[in-house]
N, C-alpha and C. Protein backbone atom coordinates (compact mmCIF):
# COMPACT_ATOMS: atom_id res chain seq x y z
N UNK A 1 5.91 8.06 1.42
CA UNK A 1 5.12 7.41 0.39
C UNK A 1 5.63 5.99 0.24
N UNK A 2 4.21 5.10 0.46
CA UNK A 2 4.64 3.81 -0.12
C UNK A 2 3.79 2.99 -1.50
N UNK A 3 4.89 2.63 -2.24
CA UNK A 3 4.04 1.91 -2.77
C UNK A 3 4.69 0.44 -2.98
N UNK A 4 3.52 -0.17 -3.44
CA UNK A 4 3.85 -2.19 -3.76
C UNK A 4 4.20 -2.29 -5.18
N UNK A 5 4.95 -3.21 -5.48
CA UNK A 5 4.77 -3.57 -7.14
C UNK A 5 5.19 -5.00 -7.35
N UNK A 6 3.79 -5.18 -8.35
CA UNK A 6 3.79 -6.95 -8.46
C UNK A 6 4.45 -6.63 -10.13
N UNK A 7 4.45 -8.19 -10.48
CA UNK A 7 4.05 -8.12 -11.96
C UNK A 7 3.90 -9.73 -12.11
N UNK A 8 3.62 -9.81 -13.58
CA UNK A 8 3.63 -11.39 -14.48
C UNK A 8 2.98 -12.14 -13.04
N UNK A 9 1.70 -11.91 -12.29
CA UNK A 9 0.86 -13.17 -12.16
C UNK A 9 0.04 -13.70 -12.14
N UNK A 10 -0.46 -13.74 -13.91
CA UNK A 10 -0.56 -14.47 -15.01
C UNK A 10 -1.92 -15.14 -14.07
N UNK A 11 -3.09 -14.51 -14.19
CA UNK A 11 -4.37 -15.04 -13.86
C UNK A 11 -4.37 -15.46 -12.13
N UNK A 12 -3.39 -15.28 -11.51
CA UNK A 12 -3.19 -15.61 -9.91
C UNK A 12 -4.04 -13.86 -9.34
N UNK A 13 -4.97 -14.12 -8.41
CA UNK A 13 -5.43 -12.67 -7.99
C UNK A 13 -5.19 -12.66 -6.44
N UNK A 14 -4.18 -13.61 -5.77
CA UNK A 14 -4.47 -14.02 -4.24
C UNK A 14 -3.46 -13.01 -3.84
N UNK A 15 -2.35 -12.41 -4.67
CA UNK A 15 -1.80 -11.77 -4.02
C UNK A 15 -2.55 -10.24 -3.94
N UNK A 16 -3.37 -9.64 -4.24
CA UNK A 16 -3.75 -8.55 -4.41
C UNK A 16 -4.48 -8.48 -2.82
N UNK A 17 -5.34 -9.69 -2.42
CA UNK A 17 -5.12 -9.32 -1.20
C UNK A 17 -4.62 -9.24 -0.45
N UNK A 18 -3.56 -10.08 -0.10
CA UNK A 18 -2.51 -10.81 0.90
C UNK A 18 -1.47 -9.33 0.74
N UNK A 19 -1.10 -8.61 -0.08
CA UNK A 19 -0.45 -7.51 -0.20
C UNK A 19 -1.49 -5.99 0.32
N UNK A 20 -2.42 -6.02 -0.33
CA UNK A 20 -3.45 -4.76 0.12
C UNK A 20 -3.72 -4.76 1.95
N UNK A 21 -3.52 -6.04 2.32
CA UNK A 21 -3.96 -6.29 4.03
C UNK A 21 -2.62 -5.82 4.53
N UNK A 22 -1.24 -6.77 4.33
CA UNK A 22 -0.56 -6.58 4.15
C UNK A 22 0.53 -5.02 4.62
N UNK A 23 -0.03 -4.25 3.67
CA UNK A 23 0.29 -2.76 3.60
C UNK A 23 -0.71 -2.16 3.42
N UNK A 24 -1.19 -1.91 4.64
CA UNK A 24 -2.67 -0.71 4.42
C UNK A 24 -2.59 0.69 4.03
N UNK A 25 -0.99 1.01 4.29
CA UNK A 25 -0.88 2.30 4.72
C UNK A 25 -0.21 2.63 3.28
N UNK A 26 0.16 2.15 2.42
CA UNK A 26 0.45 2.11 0.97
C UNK A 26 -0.43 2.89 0.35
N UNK A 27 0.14 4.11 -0.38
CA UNK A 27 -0.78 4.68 -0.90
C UNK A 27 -0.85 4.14 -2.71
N UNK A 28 -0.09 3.24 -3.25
CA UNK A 28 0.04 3.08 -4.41
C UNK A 28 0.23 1.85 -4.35
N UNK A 29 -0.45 0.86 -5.76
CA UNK A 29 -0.17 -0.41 -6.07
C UNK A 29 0.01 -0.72 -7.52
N UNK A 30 1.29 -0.92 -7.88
CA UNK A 30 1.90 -1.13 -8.78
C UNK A 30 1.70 -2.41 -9.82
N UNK A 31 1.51 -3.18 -10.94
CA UNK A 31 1.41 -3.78 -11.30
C UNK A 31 2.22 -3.73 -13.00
N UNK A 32 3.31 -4.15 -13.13
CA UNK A 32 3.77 -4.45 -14.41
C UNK A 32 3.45 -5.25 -15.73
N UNK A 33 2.60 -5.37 -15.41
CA UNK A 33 1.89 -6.24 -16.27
C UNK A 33 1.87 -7.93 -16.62
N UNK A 34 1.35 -8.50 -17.46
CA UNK A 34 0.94 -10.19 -17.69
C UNK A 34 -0.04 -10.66 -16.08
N UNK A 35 -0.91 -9.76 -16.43
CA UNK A 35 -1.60 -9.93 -15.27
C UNK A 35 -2.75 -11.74 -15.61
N UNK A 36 -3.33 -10.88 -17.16
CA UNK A 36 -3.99 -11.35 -17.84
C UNK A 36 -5.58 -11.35 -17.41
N UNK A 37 -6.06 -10.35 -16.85
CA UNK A 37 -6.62 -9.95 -16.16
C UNK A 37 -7.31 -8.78 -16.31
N UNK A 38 -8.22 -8.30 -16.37
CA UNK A 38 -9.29 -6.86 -16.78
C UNK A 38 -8.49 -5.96 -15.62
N UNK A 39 -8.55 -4.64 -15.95
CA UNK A 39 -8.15 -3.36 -15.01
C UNK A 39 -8.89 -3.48 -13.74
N UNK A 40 -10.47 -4.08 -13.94
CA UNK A 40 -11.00 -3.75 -12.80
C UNK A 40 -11.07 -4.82 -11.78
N UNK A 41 -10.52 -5.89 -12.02
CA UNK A 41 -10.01 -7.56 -11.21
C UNK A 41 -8.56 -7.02 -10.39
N UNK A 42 -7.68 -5.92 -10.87
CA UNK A 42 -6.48 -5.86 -10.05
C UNK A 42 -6.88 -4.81 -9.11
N UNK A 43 -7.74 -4.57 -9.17
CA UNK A 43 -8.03 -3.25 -7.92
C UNK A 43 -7.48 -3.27 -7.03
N UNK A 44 -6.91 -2.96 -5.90
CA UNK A 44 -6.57 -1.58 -6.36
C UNK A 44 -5.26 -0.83 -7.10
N UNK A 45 -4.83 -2.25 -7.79
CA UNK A 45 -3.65 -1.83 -8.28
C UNK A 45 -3.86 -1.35 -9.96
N UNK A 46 -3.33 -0.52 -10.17
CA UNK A 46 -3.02 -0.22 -11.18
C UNK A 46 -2.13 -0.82 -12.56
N UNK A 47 -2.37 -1.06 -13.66
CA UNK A 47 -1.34 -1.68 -14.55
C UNK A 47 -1.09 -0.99 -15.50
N UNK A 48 -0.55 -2.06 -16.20
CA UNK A 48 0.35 -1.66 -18.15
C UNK A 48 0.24 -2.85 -18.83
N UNK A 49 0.12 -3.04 -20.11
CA UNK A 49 -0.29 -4.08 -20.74
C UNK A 49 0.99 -5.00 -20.84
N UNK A 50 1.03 -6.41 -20.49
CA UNK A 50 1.87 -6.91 -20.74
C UNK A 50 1.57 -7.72 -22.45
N UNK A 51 2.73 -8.78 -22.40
CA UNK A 51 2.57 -9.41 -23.90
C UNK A 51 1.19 -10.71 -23.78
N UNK A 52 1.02 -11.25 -22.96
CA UNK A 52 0.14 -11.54 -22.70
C UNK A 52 -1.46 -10.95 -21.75
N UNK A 53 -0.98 -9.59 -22.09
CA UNK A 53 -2.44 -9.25 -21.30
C UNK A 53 -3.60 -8.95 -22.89
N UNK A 54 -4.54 -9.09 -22.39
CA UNK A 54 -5.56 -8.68 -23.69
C UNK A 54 -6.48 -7.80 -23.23
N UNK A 55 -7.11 -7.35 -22.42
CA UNK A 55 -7.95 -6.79 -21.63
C UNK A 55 -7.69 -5.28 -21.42
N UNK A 56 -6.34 -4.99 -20.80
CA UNK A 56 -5.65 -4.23 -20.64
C UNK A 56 -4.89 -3.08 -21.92
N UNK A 57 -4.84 -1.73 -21.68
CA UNK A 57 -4.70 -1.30 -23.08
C UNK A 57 -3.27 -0.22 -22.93
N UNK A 58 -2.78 0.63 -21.68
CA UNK A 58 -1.85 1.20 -21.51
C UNK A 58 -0.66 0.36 -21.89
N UNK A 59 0.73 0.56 -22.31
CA UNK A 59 1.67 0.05 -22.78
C UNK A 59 2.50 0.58 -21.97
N UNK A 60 2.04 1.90 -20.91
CA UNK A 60 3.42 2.24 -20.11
C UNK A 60 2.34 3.58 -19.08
N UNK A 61 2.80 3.60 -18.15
CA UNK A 61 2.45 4.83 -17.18
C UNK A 61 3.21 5.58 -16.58
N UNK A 62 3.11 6.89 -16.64
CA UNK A 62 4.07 8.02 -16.13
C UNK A 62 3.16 8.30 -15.16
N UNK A 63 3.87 8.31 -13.64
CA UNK A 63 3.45 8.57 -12.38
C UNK A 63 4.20 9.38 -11.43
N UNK A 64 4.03 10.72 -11.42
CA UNK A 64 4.73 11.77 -10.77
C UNK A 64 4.23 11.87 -8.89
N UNK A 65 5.18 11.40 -7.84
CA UNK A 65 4.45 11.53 -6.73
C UNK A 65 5.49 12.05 -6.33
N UNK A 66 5.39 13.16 -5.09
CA UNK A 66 6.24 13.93 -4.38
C UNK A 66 7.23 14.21 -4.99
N UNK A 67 6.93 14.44 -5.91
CA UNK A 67 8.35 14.87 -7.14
C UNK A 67 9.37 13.94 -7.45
N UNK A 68 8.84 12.67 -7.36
CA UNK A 68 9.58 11.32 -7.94
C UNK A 68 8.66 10.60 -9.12
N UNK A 69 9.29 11.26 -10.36
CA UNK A 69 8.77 10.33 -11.53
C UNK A 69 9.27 8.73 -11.76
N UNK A 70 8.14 8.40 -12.14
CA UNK A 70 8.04 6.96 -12.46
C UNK A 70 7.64 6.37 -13.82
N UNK A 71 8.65 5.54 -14.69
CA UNK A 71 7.86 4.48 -15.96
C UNK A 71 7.64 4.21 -15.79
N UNK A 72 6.79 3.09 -15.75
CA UNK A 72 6.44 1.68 -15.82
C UNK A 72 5.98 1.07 -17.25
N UNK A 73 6.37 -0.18 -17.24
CA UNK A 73 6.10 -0.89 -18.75
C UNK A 73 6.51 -2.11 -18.39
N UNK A 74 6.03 -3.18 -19.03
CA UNK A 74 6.17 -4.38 -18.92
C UNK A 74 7.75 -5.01 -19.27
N UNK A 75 8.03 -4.68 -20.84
CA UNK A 75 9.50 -4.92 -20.56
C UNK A 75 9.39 -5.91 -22.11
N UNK A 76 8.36 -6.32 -22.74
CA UNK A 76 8.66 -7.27 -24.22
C UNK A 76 8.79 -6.16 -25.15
N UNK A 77 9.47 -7.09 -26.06
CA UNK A 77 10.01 -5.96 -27.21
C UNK A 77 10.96 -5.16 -26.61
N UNK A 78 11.47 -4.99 -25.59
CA UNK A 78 12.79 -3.83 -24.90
C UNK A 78 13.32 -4.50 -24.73
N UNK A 79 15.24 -4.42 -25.33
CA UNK A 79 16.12 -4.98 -24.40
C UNK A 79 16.40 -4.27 -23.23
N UNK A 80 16.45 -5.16 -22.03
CA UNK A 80 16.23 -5.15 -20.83
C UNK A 80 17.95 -4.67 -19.97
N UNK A 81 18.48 -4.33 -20.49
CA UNK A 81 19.77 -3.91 -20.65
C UNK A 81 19.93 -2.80 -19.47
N UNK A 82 20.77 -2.41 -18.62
CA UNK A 82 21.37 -1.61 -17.77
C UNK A 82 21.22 -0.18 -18.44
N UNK A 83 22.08 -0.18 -19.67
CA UNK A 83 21.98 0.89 -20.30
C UNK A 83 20.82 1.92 -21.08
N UNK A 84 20.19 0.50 -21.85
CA UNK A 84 18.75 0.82 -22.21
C UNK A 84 17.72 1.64 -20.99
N UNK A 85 17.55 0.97 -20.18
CA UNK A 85 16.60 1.34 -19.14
C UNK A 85 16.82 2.22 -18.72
N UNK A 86 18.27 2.78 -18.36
CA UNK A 86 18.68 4.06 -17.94
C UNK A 86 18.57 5.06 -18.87
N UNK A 87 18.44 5.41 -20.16
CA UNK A 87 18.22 5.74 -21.32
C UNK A 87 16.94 6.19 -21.30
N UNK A 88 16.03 4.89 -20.82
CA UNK A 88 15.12 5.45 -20.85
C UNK A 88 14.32 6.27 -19.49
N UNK A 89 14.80 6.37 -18.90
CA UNK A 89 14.83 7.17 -17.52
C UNK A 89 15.03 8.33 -18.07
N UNK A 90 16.20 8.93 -18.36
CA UNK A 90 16.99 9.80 -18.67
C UNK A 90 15.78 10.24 -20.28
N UNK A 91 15.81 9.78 -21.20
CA UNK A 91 14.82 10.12 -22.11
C UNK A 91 13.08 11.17 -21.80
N UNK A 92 13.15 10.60 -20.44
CA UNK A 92 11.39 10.44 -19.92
C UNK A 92 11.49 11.39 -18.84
N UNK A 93 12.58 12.12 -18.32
CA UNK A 93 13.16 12.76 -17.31
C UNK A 93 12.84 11.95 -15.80
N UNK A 94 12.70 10.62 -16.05
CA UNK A 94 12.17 9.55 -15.18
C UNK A 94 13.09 9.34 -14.11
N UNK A 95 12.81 9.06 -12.39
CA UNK A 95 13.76 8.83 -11.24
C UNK A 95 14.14 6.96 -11.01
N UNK A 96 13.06 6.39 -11.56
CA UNK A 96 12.39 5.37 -11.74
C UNK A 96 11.69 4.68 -12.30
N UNK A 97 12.40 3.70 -12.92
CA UNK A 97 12.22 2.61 -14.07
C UNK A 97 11.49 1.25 -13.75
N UNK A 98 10.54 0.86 -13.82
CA UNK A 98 9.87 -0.40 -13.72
C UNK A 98 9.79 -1.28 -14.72
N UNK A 99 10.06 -2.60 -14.61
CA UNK A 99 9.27 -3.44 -15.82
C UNK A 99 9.22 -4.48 -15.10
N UNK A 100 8.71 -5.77 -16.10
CA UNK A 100 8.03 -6.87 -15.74
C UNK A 100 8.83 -7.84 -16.48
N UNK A 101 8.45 -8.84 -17.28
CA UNK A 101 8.65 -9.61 -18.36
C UNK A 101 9.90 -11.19 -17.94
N UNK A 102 10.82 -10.37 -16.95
CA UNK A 102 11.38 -11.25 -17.03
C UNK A 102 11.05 -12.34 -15.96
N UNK A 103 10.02 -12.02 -15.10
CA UNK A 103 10.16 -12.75 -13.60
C UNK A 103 11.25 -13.03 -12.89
N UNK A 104 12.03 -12.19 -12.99
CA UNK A 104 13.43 -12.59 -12.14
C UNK A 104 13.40 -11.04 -11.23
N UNK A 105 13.67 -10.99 -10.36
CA UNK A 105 13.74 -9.72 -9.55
C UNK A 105 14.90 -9.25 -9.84
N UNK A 106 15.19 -7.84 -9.94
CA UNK A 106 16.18 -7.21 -9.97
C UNK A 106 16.12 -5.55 -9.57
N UNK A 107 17.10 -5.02 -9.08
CA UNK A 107 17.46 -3.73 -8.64
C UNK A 107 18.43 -2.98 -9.02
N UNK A 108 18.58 -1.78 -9.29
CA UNK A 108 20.37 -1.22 -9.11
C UNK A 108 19.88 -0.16 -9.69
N UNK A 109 20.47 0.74 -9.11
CA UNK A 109 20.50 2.53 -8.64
C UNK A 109 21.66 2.53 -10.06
N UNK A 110 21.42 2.91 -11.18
CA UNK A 110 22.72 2.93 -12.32
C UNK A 110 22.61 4.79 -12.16
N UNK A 111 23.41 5.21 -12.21
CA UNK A 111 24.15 7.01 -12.32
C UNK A 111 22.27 7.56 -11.72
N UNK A 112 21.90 7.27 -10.73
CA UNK A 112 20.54 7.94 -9.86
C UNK A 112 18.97 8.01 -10.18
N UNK A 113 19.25 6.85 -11.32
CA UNK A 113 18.26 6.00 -12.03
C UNK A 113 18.19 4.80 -11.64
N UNK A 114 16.70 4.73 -10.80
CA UNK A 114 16.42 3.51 -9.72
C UNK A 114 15.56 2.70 -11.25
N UNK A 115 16.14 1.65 -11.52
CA UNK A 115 15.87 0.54 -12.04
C UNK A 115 15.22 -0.86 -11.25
N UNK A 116 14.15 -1.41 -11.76
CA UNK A 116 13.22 -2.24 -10.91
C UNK A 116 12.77 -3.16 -11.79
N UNK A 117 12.86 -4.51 -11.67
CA UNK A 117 12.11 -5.54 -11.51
C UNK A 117 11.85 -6.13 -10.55
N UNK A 118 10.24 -6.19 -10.09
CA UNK A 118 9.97 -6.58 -9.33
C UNK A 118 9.89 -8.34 -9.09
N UNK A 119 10.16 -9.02 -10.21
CA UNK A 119 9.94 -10.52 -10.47
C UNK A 119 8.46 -10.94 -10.75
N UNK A 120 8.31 -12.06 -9.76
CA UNK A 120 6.72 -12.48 -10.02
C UNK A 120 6.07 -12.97 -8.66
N UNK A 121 5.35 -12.97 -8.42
CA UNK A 121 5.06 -13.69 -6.94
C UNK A 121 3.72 -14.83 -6.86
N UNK A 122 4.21 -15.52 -8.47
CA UNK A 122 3.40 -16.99 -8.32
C UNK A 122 4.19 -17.53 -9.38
N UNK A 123 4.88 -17.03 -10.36
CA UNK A 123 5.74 -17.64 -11.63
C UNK A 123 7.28 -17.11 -11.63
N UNK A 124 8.05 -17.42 -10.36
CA UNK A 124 9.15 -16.82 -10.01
C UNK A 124 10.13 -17.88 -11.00
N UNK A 125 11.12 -17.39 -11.62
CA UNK A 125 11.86 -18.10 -12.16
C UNK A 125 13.65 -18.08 -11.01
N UNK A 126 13.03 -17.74 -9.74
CA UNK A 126 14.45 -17.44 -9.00
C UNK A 126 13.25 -18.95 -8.03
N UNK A 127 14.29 -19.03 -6.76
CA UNK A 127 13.63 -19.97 -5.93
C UNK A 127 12.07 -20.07 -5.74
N UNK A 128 12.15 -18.27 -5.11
CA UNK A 128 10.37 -18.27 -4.19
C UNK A 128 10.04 -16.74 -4.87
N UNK A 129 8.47 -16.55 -4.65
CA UNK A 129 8.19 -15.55 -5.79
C UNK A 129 8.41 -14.20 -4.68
N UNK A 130 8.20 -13.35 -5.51
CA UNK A 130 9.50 -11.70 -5.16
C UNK A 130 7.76 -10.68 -5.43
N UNK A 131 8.00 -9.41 -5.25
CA UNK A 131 7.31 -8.79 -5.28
C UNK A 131 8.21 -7.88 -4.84
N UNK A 132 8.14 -5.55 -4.77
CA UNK A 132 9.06 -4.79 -4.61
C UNK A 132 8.28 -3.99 -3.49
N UNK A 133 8.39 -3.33 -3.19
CA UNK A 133 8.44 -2.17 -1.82
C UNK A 133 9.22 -1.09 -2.11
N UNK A 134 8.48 0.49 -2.72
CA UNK A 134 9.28 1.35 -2.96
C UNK A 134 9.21 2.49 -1.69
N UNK A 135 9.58 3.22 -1.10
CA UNK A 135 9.54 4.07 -0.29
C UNK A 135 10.31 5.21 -0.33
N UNK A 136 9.62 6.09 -0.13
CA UNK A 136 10.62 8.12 -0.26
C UNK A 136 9.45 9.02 -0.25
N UNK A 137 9.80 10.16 0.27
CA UNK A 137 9.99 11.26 0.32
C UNK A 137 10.18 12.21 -0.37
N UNK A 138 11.11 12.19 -1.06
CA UNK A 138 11.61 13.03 -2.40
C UNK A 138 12.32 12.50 -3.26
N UNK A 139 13.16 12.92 -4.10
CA UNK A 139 13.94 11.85 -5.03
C UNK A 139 15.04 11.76 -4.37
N UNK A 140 15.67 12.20 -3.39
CA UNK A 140 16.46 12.21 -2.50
C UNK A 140 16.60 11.02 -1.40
N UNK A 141 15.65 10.11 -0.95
CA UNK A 141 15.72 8.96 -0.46
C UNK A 141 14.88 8.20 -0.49
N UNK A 142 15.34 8.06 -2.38
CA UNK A 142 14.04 6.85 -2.65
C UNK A 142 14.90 5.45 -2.24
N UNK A 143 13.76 4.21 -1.45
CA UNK A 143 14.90 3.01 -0.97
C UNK A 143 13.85 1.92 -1.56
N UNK A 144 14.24 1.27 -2.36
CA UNK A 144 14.15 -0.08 -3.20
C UNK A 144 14.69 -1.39 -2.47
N UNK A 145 13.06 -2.26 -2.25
CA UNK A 145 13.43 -3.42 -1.60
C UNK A 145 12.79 -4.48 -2.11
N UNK A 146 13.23 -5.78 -2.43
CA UNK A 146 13.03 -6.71 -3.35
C UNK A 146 12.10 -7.79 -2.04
N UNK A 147 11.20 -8.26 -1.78
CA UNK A 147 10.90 -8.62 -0.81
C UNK A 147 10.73 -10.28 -0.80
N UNK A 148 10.18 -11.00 -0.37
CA UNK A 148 9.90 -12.54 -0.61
C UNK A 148 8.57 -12.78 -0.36
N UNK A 149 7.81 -12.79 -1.07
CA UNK A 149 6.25 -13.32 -1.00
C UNK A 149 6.11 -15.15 -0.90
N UNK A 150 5.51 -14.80 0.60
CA UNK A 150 5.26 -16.50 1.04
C UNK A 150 4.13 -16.52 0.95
């Protein structure tokens, strides 16, 4: 199983193709929200409302695939904290934690709670914009990759 995950870009729709061509074979497309953007403009990706989305009405999605649960949520109003996020993994009986908010990419496997920001991949606050690549099988070799969108 693969899936993509964008977030925060904030009225940009060029990556939805350049990623969907991209990875055909992706069965899932992720979106964290501040799209700012209607549900049916990110096709085929899926979202969560960010602080700037208006259109959009979910605040978080639980996504169970091959027996690897998934949050997702944008990330305002949460401190964004190591501990928090794992908390909330652990709260949600979740394998995998997503958010958005900060545009900075980030990763780390904390006690077998895969934690994810994917960044942004038009409003990167690191050099060049980021986008994620999740891949597994079971919860047993899920592998998290932070990628570079040119």
């Amino acid at each position: 199983m693969q899936i993509i995950v964008v977030s925060d870009t904030h009225r940009d729709t060029r990556f939805i193709q350049k990623l969907v061509l991209l990875y055909p074979q992706c069965q899932y497309f992720l979106h964290a929200g501040d799209s700012e953007l209607n549900e049916f403009e990110l096709y085929p990706f899926q979202s969560v409302k960010g602080n700037c989305d208006y259109f959009i009405k979910n605040k978080y999605r639980v996504l169970e695939l091959l027996g690897v649960k998934i949050f997702m949520f944008h990330g305002d109003h949460t401190l964004l904290d190591e501990d928090v996020l794992e908390g909330i993994g652990r709260n949600n009986n979740c394998d995998i934690i997503i958010h958005g908010h900060t545009h900075i990419p980030y990763y780390k496997n904390k006690n077998g709670i895969h934690l994810l920001c994917p960044g942004s991949t038009t409003y990167p606050r690191v050099s060049k914009g980021t986008y994620a690549l999740i891949t597994f099988s079971s919860r047993e070799d899920i592998l998290v990759e932070i990628k570079n969108y040119e």
